[in-house]
C-alpha atoms as a PDB file:
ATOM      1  CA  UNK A   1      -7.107 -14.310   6.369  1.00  0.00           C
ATOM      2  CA  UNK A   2      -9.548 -12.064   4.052  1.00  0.00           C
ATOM      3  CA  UNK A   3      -7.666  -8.823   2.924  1.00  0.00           C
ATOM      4  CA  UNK A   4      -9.677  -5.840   1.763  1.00  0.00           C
ATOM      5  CA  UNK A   5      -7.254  -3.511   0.193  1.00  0.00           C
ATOM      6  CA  UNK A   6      -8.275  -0.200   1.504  1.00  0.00           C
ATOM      7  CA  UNK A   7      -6.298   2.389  -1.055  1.00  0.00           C
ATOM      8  CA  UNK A   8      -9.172   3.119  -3.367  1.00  0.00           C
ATOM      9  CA  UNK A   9     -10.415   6.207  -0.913  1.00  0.00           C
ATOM     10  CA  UNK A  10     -11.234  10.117  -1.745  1.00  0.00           C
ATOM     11  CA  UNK A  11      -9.898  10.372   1.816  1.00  0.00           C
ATOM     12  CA  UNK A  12      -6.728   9.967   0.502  1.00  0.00           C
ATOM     13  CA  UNK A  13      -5.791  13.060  -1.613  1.00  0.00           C
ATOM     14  CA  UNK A  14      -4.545  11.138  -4.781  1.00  0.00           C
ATOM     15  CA  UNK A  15      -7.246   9.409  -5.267  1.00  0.00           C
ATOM     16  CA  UNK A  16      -9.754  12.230  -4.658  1.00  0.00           C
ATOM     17  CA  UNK A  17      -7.330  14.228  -7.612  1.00  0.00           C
ATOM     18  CA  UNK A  18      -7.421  10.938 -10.095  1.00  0.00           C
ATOM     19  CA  UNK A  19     -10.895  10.366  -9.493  1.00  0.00           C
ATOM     20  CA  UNK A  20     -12.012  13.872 -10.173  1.00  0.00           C
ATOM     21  CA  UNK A  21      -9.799  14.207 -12.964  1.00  0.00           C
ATOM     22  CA  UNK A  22     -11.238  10.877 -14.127  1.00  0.00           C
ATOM     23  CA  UNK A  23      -7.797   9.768 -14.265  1.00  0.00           C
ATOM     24  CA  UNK A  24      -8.816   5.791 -14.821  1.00  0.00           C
ATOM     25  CA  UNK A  25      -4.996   4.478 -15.532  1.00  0.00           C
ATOM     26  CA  UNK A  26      -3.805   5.863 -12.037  1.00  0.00           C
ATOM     27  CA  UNK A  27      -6.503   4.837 -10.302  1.00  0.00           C
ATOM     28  CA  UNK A  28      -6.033   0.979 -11.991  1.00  0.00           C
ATOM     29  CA  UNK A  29      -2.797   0.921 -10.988  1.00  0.00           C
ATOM     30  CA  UNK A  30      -3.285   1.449  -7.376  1.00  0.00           C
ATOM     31  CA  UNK A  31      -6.199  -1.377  -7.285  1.00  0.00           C
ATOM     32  CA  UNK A  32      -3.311  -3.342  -9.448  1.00  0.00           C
ATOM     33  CA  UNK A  33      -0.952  -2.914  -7.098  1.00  0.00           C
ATOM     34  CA  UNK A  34      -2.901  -4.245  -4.448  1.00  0.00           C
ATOM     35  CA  UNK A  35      -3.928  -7.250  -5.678  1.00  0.00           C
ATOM     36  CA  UNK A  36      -0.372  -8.145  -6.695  1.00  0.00           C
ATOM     37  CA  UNK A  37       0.164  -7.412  -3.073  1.00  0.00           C
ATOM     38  CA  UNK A  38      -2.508 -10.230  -1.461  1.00  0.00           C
ATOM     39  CA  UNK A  39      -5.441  -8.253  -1.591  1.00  0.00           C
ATOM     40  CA  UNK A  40      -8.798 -10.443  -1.804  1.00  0.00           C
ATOM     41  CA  UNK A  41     -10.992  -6.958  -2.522  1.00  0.00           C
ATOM     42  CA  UNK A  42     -10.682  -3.528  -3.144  1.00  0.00           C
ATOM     43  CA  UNK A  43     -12.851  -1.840  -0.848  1.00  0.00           C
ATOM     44  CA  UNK A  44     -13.685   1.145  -2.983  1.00  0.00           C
ATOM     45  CA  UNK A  45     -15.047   4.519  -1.220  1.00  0.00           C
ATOM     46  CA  UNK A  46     -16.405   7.899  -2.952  1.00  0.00           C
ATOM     47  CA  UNK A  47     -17.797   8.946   0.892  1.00  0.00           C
ATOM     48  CA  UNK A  48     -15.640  12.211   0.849  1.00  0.00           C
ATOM     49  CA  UNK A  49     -17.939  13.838  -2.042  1.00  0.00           C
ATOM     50  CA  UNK A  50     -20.712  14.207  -0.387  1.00  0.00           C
ATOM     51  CA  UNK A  51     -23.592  14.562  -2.707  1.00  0.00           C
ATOM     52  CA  UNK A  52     -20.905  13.371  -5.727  1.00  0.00           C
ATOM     53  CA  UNK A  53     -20.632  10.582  -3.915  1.00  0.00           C
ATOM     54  CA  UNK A  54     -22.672   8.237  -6.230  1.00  0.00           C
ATOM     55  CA  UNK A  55     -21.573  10.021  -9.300  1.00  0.00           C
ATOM     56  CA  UNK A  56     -17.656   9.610  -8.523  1.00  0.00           C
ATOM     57  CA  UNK A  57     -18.196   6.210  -6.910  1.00  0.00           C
ATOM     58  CA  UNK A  58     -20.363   4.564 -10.187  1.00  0.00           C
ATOM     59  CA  UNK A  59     -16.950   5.911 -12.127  1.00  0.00           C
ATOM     60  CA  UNK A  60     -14.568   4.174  -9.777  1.00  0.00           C
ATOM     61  CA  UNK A  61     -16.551   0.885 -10.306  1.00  0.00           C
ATOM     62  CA  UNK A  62     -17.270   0.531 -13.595  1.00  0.00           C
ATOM     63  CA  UNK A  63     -13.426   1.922 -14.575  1.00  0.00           C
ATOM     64  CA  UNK A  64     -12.079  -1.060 -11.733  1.00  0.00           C
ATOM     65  CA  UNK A  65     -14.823  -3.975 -11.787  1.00  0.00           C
ATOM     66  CA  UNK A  66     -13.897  -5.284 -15.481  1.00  0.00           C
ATOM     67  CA  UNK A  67     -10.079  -5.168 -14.965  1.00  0.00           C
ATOM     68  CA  UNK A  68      -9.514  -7.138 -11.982  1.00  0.00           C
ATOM     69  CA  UNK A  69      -9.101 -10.843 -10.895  1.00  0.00           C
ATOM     70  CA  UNK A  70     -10.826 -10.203  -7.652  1.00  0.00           C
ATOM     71  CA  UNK A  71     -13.685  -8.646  -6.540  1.00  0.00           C
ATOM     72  CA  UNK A  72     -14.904  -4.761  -5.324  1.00  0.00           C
ATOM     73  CA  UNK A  73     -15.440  -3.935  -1.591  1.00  0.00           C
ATOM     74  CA  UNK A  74     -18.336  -1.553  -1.904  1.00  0.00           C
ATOM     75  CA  UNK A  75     -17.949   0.840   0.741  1.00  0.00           C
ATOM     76  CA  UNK A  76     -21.016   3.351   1.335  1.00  0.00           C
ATOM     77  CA  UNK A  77     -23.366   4.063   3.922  1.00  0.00           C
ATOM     78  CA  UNK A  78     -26.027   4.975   1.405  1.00  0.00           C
ATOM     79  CA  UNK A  79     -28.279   2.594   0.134  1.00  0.00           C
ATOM     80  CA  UNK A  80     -29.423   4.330  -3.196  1.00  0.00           C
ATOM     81  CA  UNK A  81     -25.740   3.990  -3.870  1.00  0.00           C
ATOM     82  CA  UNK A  82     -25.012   0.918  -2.916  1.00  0.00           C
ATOM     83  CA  UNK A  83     -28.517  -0.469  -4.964  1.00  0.00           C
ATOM     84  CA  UNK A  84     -27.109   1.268  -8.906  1.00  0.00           C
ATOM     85  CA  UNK A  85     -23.424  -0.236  -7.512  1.00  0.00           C
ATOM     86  CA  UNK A  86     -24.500  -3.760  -7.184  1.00  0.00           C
ATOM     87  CA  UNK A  87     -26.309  -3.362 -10.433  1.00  0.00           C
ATOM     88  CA  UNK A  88     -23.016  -2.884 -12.023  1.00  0.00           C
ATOM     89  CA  UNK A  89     -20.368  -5.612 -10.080  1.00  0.00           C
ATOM     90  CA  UNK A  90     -23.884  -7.788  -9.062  1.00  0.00           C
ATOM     91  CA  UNK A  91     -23.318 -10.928  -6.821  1.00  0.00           C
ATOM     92  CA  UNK A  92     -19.156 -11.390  -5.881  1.00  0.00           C
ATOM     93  CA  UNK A  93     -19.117  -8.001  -4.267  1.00  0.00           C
ATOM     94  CA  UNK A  94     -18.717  -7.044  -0.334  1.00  0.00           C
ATOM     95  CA  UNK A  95     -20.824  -4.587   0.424  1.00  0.00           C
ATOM     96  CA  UNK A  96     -19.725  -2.252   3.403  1.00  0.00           C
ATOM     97  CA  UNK A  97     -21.791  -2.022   5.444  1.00  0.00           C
ATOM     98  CA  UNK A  98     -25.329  -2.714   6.890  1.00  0.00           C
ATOM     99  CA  UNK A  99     -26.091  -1.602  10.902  1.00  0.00           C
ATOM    100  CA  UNK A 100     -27.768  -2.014  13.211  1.00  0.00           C
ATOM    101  CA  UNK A 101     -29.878   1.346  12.868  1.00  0.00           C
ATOM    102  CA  UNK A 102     -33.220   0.880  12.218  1.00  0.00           C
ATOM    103  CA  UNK A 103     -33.230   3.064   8.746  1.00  0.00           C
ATOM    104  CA  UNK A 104     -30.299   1.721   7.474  1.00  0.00           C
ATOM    105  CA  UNK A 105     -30.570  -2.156   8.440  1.00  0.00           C
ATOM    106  CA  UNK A 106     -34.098  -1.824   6.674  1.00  0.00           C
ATOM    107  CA  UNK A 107     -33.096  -0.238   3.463  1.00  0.00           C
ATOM    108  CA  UNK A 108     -29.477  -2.365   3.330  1.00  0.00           C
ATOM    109  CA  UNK A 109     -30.474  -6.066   3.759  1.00  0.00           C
ATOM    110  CA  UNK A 110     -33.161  -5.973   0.720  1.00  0.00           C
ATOM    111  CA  UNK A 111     -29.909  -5.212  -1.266  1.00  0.00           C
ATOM    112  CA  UNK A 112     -27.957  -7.747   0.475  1.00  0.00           C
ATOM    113  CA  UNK A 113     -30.537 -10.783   0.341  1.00  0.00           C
ATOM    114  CA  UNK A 114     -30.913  -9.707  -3.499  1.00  0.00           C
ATOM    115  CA  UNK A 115     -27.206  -9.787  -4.871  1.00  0.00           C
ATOM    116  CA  UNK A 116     -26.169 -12.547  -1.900  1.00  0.00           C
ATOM    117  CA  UNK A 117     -23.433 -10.577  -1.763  1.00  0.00           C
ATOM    118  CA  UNK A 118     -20.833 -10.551   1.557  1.00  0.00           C
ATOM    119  CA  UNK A 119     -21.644  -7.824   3.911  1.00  0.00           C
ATOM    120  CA  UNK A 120     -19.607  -6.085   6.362  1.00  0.00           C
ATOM    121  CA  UNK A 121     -21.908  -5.779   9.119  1.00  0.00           C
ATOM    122  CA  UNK A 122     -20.781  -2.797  11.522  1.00  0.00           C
ATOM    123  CA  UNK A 123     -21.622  -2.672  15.278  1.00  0.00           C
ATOM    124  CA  UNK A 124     -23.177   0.700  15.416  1.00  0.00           C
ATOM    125  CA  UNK A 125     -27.197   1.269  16.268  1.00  0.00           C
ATOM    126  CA  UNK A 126     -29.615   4.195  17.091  1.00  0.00           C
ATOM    127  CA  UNK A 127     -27.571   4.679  20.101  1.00  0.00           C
ATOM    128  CA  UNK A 128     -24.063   4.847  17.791  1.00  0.00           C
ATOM    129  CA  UNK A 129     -20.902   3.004  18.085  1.00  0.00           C
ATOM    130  CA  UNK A 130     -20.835   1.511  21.561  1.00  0.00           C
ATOM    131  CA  UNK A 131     -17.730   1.907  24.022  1.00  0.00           C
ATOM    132  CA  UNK A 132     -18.334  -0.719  26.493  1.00  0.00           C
ATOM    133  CA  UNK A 133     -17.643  -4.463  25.707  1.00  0.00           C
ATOM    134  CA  UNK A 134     -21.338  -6.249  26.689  1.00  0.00           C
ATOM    135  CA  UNK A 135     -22.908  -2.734  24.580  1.00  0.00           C
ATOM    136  CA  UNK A 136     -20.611  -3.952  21.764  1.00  0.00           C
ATOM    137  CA  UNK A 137     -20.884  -7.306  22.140  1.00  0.00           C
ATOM    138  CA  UNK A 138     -25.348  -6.997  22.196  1.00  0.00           C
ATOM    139  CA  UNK A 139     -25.277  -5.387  18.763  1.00  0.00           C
ATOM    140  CA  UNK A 140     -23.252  -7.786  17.186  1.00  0.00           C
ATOM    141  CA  UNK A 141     -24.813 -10.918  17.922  1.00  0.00           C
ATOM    142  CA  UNK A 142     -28.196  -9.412  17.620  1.00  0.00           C
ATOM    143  CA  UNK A 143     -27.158  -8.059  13.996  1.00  0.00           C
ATOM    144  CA  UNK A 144     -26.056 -11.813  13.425  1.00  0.00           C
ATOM    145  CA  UNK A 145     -29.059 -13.336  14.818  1.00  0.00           C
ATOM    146  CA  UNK A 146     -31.392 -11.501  12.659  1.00  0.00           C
ATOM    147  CA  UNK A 147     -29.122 -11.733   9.473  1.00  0.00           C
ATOM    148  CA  UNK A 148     -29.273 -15.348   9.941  1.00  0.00           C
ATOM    149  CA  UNK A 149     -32.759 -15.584  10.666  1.00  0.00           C
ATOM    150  CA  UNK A 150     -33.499 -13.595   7.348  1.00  0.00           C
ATOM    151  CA  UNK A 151     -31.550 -16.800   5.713  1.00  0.00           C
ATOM    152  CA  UNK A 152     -28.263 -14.448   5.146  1.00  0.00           C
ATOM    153  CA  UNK A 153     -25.450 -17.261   4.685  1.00  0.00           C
ATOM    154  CA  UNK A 154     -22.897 -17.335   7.673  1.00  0.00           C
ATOM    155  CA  UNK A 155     -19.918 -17.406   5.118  1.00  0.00           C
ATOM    156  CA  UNK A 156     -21.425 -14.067   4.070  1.00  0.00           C
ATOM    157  CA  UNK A 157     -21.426 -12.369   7.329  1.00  0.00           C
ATOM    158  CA  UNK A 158     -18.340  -9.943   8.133  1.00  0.00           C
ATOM    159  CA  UNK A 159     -19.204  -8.860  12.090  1.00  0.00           C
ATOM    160  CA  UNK A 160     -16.933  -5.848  12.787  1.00  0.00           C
ATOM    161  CA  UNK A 161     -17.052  -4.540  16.001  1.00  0.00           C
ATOM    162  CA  UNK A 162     -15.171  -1.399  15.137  1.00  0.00           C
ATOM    163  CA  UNK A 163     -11.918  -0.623  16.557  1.00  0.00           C
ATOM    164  CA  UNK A 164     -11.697   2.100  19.174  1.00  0.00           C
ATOM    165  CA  UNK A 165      -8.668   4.596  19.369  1.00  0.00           C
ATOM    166  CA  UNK A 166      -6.461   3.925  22.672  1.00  0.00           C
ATOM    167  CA  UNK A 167      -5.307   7.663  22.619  1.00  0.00           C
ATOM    168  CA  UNK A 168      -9.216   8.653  23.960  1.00  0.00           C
ATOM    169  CA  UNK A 169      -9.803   5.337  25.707  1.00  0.00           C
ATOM    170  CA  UNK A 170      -6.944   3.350  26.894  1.00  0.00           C
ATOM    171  CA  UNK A 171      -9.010  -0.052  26.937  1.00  0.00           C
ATOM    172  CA  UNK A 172     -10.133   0.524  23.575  1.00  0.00           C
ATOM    173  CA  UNK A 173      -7.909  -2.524  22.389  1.00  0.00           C
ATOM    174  CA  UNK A 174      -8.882  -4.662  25.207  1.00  0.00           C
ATOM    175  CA  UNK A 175     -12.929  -3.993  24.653  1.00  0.00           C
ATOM    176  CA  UNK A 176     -12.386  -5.022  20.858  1.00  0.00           C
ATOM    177  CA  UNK A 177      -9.970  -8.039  21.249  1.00  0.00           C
ATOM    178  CA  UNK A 178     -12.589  -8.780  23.675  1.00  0.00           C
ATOM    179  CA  UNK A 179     -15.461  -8.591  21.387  1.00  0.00           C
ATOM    180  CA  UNK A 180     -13.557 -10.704  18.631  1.00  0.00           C
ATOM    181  CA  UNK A 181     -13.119 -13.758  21.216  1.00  0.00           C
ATOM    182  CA  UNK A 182     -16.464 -13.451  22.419  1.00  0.00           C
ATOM    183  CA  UNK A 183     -18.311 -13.754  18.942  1.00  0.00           C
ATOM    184  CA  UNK A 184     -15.654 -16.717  17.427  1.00  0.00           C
ATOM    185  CA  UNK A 185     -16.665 -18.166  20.529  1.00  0.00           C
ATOM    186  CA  UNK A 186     -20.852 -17.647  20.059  1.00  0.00           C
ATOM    187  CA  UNK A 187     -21.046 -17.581  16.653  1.00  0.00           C
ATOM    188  CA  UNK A 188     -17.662 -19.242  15.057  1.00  0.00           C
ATOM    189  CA  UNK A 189     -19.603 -19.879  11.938  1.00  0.00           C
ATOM    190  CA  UNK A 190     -19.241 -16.150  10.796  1.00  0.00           C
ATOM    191  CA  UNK A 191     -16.477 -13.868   9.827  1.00  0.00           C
ATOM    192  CA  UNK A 192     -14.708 -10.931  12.108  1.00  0.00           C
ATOM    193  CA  UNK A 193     -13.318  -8.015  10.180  1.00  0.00           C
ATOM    194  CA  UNK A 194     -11.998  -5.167  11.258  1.00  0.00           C
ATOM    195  CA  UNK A 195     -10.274  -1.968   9.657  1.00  0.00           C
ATOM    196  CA  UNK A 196      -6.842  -1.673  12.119  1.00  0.00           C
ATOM    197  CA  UNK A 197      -6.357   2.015  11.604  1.00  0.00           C
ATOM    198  CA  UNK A 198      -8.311   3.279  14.112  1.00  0.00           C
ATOM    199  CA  UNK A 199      -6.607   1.454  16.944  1.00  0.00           C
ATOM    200  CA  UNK A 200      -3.736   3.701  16.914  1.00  0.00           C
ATOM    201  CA  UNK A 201      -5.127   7.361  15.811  1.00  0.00           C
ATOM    202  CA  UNK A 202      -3.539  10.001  17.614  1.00  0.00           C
ATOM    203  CA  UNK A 203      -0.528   8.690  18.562  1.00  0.00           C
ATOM    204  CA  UNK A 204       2.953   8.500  16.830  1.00  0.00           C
ATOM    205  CA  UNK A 205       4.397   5.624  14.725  1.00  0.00           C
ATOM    206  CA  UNK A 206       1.309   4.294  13.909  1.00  0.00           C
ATOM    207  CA  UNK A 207       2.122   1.331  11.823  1.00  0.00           C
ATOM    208  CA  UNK A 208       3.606   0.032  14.796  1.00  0.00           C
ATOM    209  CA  UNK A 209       0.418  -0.063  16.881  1.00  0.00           C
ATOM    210  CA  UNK A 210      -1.477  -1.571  13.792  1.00  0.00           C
ATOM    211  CA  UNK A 211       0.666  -4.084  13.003  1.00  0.00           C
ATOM    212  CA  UNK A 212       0.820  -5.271  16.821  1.00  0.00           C
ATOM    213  CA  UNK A 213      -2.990  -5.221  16.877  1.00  0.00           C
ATOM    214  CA  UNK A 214      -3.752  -7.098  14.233  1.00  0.00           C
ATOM    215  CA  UNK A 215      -1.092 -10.039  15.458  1.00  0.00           C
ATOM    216  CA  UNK A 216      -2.951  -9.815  18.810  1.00  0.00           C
ATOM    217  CA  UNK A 217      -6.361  -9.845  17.383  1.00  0.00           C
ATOM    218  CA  UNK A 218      -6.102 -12.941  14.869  1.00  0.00           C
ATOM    219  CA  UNK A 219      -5.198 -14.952  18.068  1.00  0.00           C
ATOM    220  CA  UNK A 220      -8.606 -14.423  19.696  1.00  0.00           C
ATOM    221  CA  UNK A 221     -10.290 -14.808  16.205  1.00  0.00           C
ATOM    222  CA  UNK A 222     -10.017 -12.291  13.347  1.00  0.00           C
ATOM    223  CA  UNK A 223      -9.757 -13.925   9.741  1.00  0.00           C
ATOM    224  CA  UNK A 224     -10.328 -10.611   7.742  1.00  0.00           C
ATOM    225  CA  UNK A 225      -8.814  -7.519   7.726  1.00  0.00           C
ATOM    226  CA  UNK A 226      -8.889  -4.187   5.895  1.00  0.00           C
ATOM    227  CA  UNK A 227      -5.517  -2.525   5.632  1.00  0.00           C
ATOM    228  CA  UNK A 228      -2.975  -1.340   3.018  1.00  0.00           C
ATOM    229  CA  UNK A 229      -1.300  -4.334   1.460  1.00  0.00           C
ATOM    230  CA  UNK A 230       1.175  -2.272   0.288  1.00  0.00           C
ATOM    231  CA  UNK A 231       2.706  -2.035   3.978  1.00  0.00           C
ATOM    232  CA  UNK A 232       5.195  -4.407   3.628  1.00  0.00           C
ATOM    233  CA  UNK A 233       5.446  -4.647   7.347  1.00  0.00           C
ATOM    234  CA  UNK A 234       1.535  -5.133   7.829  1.00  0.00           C
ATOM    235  CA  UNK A 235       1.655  -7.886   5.230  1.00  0.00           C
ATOM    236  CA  UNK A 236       4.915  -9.949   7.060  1.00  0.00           C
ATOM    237  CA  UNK A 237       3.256  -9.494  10.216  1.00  0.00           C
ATOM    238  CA  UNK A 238       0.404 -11.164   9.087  1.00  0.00           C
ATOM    239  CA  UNK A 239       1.748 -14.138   7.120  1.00  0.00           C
ATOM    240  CA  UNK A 240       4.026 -14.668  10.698  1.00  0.00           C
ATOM    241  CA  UNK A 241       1.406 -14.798  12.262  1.00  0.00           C
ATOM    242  CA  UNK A 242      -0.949 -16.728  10.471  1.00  0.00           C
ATOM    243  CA  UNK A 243       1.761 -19.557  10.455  1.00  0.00           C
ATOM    244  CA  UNK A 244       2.265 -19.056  14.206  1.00  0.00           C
ATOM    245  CA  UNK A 245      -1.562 -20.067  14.502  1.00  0.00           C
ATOM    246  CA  UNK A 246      -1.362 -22.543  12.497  1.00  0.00           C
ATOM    247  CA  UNK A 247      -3.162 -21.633   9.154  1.00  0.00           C
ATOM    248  CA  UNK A 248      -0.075 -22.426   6.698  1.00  0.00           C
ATOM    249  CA  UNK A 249       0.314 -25.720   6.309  1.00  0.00           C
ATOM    250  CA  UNK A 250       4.047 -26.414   6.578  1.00  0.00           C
ATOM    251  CA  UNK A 251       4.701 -22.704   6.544  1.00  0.00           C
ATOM    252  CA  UNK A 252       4.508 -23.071   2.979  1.00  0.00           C
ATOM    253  CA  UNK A 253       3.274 -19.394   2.604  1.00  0.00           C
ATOM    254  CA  UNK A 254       5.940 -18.445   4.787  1.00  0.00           C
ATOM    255  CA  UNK A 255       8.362 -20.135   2.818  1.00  0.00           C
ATOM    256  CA  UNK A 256       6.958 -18.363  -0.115  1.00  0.00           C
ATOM    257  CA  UNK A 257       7.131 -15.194   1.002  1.00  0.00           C
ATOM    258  CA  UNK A 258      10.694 -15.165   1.878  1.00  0.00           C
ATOM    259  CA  UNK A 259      11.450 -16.974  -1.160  1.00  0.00           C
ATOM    260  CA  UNK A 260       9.875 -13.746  -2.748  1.00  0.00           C
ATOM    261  CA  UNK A 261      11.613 -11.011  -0.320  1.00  0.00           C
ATOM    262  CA  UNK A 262       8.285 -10.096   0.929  1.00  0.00           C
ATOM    263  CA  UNK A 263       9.319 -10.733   4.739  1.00  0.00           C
ATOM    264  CA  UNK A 264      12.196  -8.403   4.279  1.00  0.00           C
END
């Protein structure tokens, strides 16, 4: 299981403060802290600034990109960004995400084919983010289809079907779990990803939901995931789980884990 840490966000007011105040030691300990944690990337997001956005995002890079073990998550739906980003962290980056709207699959996948870089590839089009499972299902395997046929590598492609809240639609779970199955089943050679938050927004005790989703949806096919690694919780859930399906090899991670009080 892929883990994009998901901390490094102006959403989140401490980071917005740090990153204004160009506060570079805070904001390397919370990418720090989730790499100690499991993470595989640090998604990194600037979106909340509007037209700062490249300005504040080109700081969080070049302060993080030099300092860690792993690699940045480069999270921006604007492709003038994304092109001075991947000039800086180049090739072992994620870049989220490319669509399947016209404007931005055009101006995304020169960017993506140039750096070979792993993409996060959303299901959203012209018509937005669909809500019923064959709408949702048709934009991700045609965004596959024509990443693949522009020589994109599978191992590259992250297909995220994007989760739906069950507080406005109570099969919102159900159409996404749904999705997941269908594409490992089509298209098994790429990656599903999904960001788990959404599932339960609007409702109380939160982590709960999440952490029951993402057990539920790694048993019908999701081997990426971007969360908080600092959730404890999250982060037994998943290593249970992924030795319940059989992806840890004599429950040595398992083992591990506990050995480290990280199932606690």
């Amino acid at each position: 299981m892929l883990i994009v840490g998901e901390r490094i966000n102006t959403s989140r007011k401490p980071i917005a403060q740090a990153t204004e105040k160009r506060d570079s030691a805070f904001i390397l300990r919370e990418a720090r802290l989730q790499e100690e944690a499991g993470a595989d990337f640090i998604d990194v997001n600037a979106g909340t600034f509007a037209e700062q956005e490249k300005e504040h995002l080109l700081w969080l890079v070049d302060t993080l990109h030099n300092e860690l073990s792993i690699p940045l998550c480069i999270d921006s739906s604007d492709p003038e960004v994304v092109a001075e980003v991947l000039d800086i962290c180049g090739e072992e980056s994620m870049v989220n995400s490319i669509t399947a709207e016209k404007e931005n699959y055009a101006a995304m996948l020169p960017l993506v084919k140039k750096y070979r870089c792993k993409m996060v590839a959303l299901s959203m089009d012209d018509d937005g983010i669909p809500d019923e499972l064959d709408k949702q299902l048709d934009v991700c395997l045609s965004l596959i289809d024509n990443l693949l046929e522009e020589g994109i590598e599978p191992d590259n492609i992250y297909v995220d079907p994007l989760v739906m809240a069950i507080s406005t639609g109570q099969n919102g779970g159900v159409i996404t779990l749904n999705t997941i199955a269908e594409i490992r089943k089509i298209s098994p050679e790429v990656h599903i990803i999904c960001g788990l938050s959404n599932i339960s927004f609007g409702v109380p005790v939160r982590a709960l939901l999440n952490r029951t989703f993402l057990a539920m949806a790694m048993t019908v096919g999701l081997d990426a995931v971007i969360l908080d690694p600092l959730d404890k919780r999250m982060m037994a859930s998943l290593i249970a789980a992924n030795a319940i399906l059989g992806n840890d090899a004599f429950c040595r991670e398992y083992i591990a884990a506990y050995r480290n009080k990280k199932l606690e």
